[in-house]
Protein backbone atom coordinates (compact mmCIF):
# COMPACT_ATOMS: atom_id res chain seq x y z
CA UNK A 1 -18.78 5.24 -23.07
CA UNK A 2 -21.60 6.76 -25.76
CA UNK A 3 -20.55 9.48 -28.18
CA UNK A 4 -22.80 12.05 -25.47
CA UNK A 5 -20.40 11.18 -22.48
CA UNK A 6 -17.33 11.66 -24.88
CA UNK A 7 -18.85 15.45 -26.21
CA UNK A 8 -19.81 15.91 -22.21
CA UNK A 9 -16.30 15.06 -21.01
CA UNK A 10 -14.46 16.58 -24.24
CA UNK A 11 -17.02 19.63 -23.22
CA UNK A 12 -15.64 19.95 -19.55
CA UNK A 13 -11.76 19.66 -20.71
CA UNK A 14 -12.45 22.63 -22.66
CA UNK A 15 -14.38 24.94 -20.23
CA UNK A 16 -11.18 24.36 -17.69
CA UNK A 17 -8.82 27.21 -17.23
CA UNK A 18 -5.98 25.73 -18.99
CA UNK A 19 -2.61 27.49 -18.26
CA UNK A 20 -4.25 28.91 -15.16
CA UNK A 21 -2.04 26.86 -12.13
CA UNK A 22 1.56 28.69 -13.69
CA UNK A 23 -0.12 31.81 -13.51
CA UNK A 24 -1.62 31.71 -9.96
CA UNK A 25 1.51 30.92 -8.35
CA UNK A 26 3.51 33.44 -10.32
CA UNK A 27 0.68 36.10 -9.35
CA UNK A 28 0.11 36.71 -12.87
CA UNK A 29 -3.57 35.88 -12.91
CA UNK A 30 -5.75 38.85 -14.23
CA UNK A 31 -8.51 37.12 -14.41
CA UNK A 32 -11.40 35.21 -12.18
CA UNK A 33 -13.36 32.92 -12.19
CA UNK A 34 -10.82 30.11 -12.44
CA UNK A 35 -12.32 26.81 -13.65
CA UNK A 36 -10.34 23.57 -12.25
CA UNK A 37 -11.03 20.11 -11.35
CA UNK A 38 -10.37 18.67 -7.75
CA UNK A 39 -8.23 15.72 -8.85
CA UNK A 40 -7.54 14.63 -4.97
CA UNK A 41 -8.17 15.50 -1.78
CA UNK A 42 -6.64 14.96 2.35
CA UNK A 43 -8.21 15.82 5.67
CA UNK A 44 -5.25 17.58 7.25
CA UNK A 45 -5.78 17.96 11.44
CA UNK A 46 -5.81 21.22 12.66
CA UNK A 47 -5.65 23.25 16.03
CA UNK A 48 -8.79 24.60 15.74
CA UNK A 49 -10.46 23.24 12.43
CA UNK A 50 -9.74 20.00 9.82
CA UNK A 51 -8.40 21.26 6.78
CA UNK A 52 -8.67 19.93 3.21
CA UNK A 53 -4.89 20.16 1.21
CA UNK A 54 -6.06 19.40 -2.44
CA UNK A 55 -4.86 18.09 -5.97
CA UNK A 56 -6.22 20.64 -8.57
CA UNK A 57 -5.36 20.64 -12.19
CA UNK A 58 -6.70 22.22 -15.43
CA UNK A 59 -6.40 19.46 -17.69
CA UNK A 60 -2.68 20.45 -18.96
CA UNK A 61 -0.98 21.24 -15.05
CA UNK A 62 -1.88 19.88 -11.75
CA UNK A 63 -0.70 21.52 -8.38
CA UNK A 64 -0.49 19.85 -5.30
CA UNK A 65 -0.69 22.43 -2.47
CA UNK A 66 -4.17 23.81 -2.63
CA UNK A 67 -6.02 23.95 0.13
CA UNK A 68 -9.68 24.36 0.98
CA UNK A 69 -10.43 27.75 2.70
CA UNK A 70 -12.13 26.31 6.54
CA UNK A 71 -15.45 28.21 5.76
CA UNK A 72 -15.70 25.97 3.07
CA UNK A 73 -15.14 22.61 4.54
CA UNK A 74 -19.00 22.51 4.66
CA UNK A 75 -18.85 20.98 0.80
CA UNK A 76 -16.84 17.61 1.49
CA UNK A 77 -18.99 17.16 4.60
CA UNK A 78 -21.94 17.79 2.57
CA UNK A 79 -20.77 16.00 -0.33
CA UNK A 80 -20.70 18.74 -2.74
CA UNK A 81 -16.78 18.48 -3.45
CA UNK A 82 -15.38 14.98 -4.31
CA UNK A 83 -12.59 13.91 -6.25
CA UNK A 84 -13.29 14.94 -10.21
CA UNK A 85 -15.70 18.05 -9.32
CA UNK A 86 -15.18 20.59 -11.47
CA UNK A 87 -15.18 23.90 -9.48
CA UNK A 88 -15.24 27.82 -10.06
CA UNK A 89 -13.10 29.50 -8.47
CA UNK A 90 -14.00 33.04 -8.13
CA UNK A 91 -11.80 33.86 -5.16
CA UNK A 92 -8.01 32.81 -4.16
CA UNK A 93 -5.00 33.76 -2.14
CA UNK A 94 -1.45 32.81 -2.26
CA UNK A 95 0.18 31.98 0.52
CA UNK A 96 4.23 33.60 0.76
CA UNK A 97 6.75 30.56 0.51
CA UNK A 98 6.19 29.14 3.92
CA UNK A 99 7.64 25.25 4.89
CA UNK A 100 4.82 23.38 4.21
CA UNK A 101 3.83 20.82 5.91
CA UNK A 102 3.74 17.98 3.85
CA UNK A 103 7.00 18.51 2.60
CA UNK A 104 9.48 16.12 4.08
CA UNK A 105 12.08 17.43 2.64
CA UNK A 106 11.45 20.88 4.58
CA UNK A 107 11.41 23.15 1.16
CA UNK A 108 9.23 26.22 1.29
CA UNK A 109 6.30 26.47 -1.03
CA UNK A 110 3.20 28.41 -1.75
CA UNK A 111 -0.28 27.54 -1.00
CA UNK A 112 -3.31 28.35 -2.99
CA UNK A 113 -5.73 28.90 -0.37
CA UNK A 114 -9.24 28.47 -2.59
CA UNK A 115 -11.61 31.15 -0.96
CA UNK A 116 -14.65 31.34 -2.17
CA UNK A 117 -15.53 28.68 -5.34
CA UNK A 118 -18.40 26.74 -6.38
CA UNK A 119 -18.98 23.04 -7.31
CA UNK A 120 -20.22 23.44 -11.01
CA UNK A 121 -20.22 19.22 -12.54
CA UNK A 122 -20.51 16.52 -9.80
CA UNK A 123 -17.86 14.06 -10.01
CA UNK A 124 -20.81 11.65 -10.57
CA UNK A 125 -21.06 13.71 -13.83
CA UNK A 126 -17.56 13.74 -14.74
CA UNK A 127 -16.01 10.84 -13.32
CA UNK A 128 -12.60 10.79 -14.47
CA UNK A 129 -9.69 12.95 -14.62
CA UNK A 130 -9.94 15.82 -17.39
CA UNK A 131 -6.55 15.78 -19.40
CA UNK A 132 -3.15 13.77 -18.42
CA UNK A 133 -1.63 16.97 -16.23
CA UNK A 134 1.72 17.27 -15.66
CA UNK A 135 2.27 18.28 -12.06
CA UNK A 136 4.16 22.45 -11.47
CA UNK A 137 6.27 22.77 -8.95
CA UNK A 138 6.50 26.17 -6.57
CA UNK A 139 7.79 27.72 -9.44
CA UNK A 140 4.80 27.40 -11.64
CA UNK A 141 7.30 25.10 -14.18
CA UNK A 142 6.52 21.71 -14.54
CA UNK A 143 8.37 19.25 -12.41
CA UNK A 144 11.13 17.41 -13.29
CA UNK A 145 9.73 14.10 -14.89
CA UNK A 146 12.41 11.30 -13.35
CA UNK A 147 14.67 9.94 -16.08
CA UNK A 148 14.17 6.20 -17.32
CA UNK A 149 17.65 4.61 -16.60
CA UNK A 150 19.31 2.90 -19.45
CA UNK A 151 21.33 -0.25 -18.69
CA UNK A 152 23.60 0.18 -21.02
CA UNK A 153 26.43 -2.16 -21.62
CA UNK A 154 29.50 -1.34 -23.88
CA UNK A 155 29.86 -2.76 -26.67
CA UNK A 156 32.87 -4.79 -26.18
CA UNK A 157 30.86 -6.10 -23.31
CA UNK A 158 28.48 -7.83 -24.53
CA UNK A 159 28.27 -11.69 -24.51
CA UNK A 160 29.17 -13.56 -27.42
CA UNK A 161 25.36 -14.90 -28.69
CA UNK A 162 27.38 -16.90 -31.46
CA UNK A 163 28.22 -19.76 -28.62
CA UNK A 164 24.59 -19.81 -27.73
CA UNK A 165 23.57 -20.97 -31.26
């Protein structure tokens, strides 16, 4: 990667709404556009339309229960909205904690239903993901990162390396 690509993606990282994800699912927002990158995307079957549930983050926080409004399904079909886009996002609504689907374990969550946003750098463009995002749960606070477990031995238990010598 050339010193332009590192200013370009260094560039992007910047321009995204960092700290924006909390706020939208806490309905604290006060301000649009929103500027996030599509980090992941699923074709989810509907009864009357497909539906797109998406990853978005903002370099520092990813959320996993966005989902494409179905008048805009249009830009994956048309291949305006891959994974890395960077979109503006000048209209959203929040779901009310309803049992989402994808949640096996049957927990209600919100949805960020993106309404109305447009693809600003092509994932051709950008082609990685912006940031190391820590993923927010319902809440808007960031998950619980799972513990490393420690195999820890007493002391007194420990074998005798002297012998080994």
């Amino acid at each position: 990667m050339n010193e332009r690509d590192i200013q370009a993606l260094n560039s992007w990282r910047d321009s995204l709404s960092t700290g924006a994800i909390p706020c939208i699912i806490r309905n604290c927002l006060k301000e649009t556009p929103v500027f996030l990158q599509v980090l992941d995307y699923t074709a989810v079957k509907g009864d009357k339309h497909d539906r797109y549930r998406l990853v978005i983050s903002h370099g520092k926080y990813s959320y996993t229960y966005g989902m494409l409004a179905t008048k805009l399904n249009h830009l994956v079909e048309d291949g305006q909205f891959e994974i890395f886009t960077i979109i503006k996002v000048k209209k959203f609504v929040i779901t009310f904690p309803t049992v989402v689907a994808s949640k096996a374990d049957g927990k209600k969550g919100y949805e960020i239903i993106l309404w109305d946003i447009v693809p600003l750098v092509p994932s051709s463009e950008v082609g990685e993901m912006l940031g190391n995002p820590q993923t927010v749960n319902d809440d808007g606070e960031v998950a619980d990162v799972p513990s490393i477990t420690n195999n820890f031995v007493p002391f007194d238990q420990l074998p005798n390396l002297e012998d080994d010598v």
